[in-house]
Protein backbone atom coordinates (compact mmCIF):
# COMPACT_ATOMS: atom_id res chain seq x y z
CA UNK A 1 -32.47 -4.26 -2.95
CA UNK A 2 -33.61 -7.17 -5.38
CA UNK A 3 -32.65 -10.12 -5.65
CA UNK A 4 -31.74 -10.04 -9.42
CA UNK A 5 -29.49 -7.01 -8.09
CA UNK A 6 -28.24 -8.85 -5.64
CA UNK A 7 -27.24 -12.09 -7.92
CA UNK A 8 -25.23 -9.27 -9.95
CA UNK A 9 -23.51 -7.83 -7.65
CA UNK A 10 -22.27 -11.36 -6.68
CA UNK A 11 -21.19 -12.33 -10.25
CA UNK A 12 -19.36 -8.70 -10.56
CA UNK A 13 -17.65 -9.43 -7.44
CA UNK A 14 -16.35 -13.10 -8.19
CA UNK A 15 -15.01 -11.64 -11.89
CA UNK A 16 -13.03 -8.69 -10.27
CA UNK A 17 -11.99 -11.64 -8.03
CA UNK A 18 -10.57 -14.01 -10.89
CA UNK A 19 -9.26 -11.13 -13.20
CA UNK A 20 -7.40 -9.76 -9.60
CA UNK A 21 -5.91 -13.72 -9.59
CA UNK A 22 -5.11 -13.67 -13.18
CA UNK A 23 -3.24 -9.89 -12.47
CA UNK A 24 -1.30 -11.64 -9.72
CA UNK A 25 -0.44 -14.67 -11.87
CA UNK A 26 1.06 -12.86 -15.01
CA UNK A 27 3.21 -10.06 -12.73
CA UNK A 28 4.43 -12.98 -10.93
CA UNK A 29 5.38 -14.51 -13.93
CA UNK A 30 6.83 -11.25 -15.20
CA UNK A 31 8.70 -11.06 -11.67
CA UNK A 32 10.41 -14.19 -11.97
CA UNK A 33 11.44 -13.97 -15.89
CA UNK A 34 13.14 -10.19 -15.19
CA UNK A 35 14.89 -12.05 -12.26
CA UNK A 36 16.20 -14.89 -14.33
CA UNK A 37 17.32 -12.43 -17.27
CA UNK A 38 19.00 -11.04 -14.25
CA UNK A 39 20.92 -13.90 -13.00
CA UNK A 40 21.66 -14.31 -16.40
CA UNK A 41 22.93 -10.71 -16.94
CA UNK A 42 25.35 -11.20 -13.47
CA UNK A 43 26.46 -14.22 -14.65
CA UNK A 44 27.71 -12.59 -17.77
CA UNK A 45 29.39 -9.61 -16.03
CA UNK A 46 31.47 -12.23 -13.58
């Protein structure tokens, strides 16, 4: 393989890599803002 093919394959594999941390980030986010509009919601009911 070559080494420019190489270098590419390395820079493809450390974006999937940050996008993948991003992903995690916002659905964590998203996790804990449906689980406070929860609370919310139960707090509501009681």
């Amino acid at each position: 393989m070559s080494r420019k093919k190489l270098i590419d394959l390395k820079e493809i594999k450390s974006e999937c890599n940050y996008i993948k941390d991003r992903q995690r980030e916002f659905y964590d986010m998203m996790l804990f803002n449906v689980t406070l509009e929860f609370e919310k919601f139960g707090e509501n009911l009681h």
